[in-house]
Protein backbone atom coordinates (compact mmCIF):
# COMPACT_ATOMS: atom_id res chain seq x y z
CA UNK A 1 35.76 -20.94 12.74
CA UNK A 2 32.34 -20.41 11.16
CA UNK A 3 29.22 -21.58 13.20
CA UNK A 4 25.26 -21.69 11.40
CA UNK A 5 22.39 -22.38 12.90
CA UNK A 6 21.50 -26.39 13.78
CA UNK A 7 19.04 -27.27 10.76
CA UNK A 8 17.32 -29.52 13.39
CA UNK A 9 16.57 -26.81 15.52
CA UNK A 10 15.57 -24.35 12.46
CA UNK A 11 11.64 -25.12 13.64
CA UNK A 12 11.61 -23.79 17.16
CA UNK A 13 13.94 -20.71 15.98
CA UNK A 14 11.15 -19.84 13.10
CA UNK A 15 8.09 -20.66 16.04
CA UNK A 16 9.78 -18.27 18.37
CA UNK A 17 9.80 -15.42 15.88
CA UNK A 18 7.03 -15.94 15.09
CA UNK A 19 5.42 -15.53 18.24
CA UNK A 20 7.41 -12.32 18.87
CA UNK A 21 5.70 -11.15 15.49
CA UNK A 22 2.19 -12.14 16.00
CA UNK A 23 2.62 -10.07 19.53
CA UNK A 24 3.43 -7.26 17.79
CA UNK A 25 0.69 -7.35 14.95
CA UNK A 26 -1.95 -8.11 18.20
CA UNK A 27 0.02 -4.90 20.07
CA UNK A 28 -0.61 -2.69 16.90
CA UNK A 29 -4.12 -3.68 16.15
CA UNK A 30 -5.48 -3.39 19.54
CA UNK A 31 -3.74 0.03 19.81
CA UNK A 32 -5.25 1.07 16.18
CA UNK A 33 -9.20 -0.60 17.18
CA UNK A 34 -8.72 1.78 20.34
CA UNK A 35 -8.11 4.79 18.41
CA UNK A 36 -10.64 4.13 15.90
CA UNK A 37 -13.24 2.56 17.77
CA UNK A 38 -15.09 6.12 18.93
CA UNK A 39 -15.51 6.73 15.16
CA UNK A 40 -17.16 3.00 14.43
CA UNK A 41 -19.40 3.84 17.36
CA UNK A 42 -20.98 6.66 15.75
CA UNK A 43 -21.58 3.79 12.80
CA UNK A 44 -22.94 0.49 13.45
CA UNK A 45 -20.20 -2.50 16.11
CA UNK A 46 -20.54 -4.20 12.75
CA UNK A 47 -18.26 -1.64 10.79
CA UNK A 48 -15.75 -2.09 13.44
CA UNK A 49 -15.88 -5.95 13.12
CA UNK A 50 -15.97 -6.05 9.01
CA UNK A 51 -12.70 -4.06 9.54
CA UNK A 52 -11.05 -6.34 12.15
CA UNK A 53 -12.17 -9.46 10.03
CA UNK A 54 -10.09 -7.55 7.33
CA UNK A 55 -6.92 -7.19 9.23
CA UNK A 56 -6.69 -11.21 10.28
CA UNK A 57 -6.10 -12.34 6.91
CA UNK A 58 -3.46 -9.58 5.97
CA UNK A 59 -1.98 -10.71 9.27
CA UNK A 60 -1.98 -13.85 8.18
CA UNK A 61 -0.20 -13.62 4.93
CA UNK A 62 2.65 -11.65 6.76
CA UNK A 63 3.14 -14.07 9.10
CA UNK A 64 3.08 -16.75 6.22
CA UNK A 65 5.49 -14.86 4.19
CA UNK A 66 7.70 -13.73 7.13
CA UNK A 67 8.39 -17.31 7.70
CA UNK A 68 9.32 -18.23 4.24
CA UNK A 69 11.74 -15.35 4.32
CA UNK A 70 13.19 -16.10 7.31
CA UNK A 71 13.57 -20.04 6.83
CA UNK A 72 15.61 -19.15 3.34
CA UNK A 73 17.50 -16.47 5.47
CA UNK A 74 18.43 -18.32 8.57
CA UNK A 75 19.82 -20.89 5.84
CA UNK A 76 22.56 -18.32 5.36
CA UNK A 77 22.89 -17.36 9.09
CA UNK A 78 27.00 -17.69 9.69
CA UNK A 79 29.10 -16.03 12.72
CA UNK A 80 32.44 -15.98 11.37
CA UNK A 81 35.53 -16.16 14.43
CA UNK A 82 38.84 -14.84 12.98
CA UNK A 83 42.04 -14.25 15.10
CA UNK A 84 40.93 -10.34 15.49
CA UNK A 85 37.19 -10.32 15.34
CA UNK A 86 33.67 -11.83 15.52
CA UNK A 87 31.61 -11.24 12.16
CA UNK A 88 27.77 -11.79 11.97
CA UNK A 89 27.17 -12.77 8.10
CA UNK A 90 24.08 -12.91 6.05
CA UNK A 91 24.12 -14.12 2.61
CA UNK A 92 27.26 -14.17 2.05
CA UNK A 93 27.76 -10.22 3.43
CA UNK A 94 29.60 -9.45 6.06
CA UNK A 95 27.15 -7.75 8.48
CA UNK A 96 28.25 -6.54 11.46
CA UNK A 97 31.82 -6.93 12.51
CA UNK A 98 33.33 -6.61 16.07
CA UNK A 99 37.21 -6.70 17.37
CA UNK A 100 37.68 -9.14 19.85
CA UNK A 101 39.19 -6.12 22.38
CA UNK A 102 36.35 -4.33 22.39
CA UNK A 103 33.87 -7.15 22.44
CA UNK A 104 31.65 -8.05 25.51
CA UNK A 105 29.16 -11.13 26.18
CA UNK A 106 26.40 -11.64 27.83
CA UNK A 107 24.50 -14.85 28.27
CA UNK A 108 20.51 -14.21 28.54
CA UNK A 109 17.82 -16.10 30.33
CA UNK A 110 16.02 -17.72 27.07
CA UNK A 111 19.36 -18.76 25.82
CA UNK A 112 20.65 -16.20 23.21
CA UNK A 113 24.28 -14.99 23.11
CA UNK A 114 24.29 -11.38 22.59
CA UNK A 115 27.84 -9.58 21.87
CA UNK A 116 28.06 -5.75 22.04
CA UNK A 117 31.14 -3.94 21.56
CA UNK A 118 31.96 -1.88 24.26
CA UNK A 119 32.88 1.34 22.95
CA UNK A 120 28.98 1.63 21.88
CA UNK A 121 26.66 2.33 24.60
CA UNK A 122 23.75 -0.72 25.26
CA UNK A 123 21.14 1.76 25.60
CA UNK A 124 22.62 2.92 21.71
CA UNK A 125 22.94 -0.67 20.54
CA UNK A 126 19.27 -1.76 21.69
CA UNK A 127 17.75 0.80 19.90
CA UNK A 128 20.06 0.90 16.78
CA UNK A 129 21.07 -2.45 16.77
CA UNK A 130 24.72 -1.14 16.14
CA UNK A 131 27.71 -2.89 17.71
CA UNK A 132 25.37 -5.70 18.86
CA UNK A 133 25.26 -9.09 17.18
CA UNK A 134 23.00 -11.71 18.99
CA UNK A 135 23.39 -15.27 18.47
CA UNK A 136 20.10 -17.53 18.96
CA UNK A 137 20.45 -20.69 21.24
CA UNK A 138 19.96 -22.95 18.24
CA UNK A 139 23.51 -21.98 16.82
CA UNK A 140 25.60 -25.23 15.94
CA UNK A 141 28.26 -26.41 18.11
CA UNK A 142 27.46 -24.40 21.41
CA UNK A 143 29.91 -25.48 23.91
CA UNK A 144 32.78 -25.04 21.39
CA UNK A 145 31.20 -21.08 20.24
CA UNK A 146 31.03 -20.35 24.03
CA UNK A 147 34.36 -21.77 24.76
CA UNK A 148 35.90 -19.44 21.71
CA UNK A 149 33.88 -17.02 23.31
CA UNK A 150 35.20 -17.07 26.93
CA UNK A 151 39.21 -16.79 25.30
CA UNK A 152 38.70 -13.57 23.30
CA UNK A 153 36.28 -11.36 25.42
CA UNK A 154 35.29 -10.77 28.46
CA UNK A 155 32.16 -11.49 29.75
CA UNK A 156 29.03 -8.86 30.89
């Protein structure tokens, strides 16, 4: 069985990313302005906000490009179920592959799927990203994925 993500939910997938990534550009430029600030003080406050006003429109354009990208590569978003494994695949490429006996699921709060194998430990797969593949709520055909789900692994 091969399930994509629900075209008509493609929006709120790209919104929520996007959020997570503006949060992280606003994390990264208030920790740089804090470092840098004591040397704009020696200057003039208006250094300091000539150099902010700078970093909002290169912010910008990432996000803007970030969300191109991501709309053409959620268009090739698959998860592939065979009879021995679950296979996350990205244009066309086999990602990450796991064997259904070593394969674990959890359900989390905002409605993502995430499947580690278990011979990897989580602290290892959050960090690396290896032996984890995590399935966003907008995936096509829910029920049925978390029914295929519940008859080849176990759940977390």
């Amino acid at each position: 069985m091969i399930y994509k993500i629900d075209q008509t939910k493609l929006s709120s997938f790209k919104k929520r990313a996007m959020l997570k990534e503006l949060r992280t550009l606003l994390v990264g430029w208030l920790i740089i302005m804090a470092i840098q600030f004591p040397r704009f003080a020696h200057h003039s406050l208006k250094t300091f906000v000539i150099v902010s006003l700078g970093i909002i429109p290169l912010a910008a354009l990432r996000l803007y490009v970030g969300s191109k990208t991501l709309g053409q590569l959620l268009s090739t978003y698959k998860i592939e179920l065979t009879d021995d494994k679950i296979s996350y695949v990205l244009n066309a490429r086999v990602v990450r592959s796991i064997p259904w006996e070593i394969a674990a699921y959890e359900l989390k709060s905002d409605g993502r799927i995430s499947i580690r194998d278990k011979s990897i430990s989580g602290f290892l797969a959050q960090i690396t990203g290896k032996g984890m593949i995590t399935v966003p709520p907008e995936i096509e055909d829910r029920q049925e994925f978390l029914e295929q789900l519940e008859s080849n692994c176990e759940a977390v």
